[in-house]
Protein backbone atom coordinates (compact mmCIF):
# COMPACT_ATOMS: atom_id res chain seq x y z
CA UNK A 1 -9.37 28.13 23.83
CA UNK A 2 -7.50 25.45 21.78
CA UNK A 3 -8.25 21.75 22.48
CA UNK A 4 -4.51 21.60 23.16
CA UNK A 5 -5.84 23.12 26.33
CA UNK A 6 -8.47 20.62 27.21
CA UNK A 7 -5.93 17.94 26.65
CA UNK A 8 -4.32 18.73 29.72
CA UNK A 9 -7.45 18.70 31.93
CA UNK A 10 -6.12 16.13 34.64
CA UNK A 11 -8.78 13.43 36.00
CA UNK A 12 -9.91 14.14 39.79
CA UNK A 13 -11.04 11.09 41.13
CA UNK A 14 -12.99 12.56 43.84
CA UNK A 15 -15.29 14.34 41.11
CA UNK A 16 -15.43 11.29 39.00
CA UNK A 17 -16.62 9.41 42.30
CA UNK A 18 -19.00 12.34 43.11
CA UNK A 19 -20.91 11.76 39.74
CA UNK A 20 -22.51 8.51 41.05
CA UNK A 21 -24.70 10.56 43.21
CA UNK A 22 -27.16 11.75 40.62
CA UNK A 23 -28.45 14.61 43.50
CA UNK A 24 -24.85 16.15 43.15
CA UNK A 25 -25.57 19.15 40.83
CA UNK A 26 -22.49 20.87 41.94
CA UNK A 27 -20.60 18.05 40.56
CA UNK A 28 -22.51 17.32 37.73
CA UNK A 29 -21.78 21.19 36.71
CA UNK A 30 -18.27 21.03 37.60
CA UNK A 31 -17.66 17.70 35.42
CA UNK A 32 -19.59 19.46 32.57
CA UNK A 33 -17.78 23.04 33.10
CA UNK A 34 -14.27 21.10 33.03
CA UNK A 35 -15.23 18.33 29.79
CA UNK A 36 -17.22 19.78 27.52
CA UNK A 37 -15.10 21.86 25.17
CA UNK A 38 -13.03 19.09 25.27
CA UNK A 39 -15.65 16.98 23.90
CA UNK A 40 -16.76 19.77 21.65
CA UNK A 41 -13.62 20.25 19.90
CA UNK A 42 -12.96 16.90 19.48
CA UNK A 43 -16.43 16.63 17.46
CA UNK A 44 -15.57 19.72 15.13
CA UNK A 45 -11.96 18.19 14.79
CA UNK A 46 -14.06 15.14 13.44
CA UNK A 47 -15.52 17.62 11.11
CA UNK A 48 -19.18 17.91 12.51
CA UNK A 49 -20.54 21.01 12.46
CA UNK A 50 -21.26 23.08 15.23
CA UNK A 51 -24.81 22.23 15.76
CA UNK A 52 -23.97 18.16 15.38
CA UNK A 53 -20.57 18.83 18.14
CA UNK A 54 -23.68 20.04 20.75
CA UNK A 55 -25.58 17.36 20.40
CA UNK A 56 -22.15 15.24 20.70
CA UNK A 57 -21.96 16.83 23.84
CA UNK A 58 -25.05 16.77 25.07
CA UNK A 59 -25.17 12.87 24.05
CA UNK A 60 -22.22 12.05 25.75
CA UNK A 61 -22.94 13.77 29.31
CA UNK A 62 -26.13 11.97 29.24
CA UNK A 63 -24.25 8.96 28.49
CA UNK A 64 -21.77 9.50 31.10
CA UNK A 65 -24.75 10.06 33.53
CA UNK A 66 -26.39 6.52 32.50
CA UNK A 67 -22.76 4.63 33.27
CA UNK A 68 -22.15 6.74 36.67
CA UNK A 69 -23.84 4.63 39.08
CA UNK A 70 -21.62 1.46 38.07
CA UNK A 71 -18.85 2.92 37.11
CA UNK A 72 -15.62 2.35 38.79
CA UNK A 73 -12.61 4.27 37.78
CA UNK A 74 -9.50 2.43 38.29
CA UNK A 75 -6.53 4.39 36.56
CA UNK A 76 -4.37 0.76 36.20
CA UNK A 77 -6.86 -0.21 34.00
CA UNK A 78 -6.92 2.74 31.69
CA UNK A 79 -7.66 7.15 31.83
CA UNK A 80 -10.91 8.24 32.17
CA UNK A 81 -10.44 10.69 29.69
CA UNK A 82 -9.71 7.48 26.86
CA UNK A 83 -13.15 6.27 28.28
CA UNK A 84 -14.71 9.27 27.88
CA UNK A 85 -13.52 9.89 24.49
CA UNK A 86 -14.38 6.39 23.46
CA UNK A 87 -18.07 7.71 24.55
CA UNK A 88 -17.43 10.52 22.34
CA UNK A 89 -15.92 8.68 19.47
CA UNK A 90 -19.58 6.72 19.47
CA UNK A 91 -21.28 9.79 19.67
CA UNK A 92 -19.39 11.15 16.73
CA UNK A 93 -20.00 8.08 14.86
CA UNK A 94 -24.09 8.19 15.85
CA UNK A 95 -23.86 11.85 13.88
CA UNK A 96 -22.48 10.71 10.77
């Protein structure tokens, strides 16, 4: 799969709502199943290597998980994918 792909993942608010309930494992997997190549392939694009894009992706799911309970997704205000790869950007950065 190309991250072309990913790109055109569209943002469900009712998942991103879910998330706040930490107890929600059928969410959590769902968000993960959907976003993590795109996060992935956006690390390699960066040029990490394989091994550094999973820890990008591991370190940005947990840091997803740590905003969830305040997080309030208001499209007006900007995508939750630009937030999310904003997360990953930092992650990226962390690596290098």
């Amino acid at each position: 799969m190309q991250i072309s792909d990913d790109e055109l993942i569209r943002t469900r608010t009712t998942l991103i709502n879910r998330l706040q309930n930490w107890q929600d494992q059928a969410s959590w997997q769902e968000f993960f199943d959907v976003y993590w190549k795109l996060i992935y392939f956006y690390a390699i694009k960066s040029g990490l290597t394989e091994t550094e894009a999973q820890d990008v992706v591991q370190e940005t799911m947990f840091s997803v998980a740590k905003h969830m309970p305040k997080f309030k997704y208001d499209r007006k205000i900007g995508s939750f994918k630009t937030w999310l790869m904003n997360m990953t950007r930092w992650r990226i950065t962390d690596q290098f």
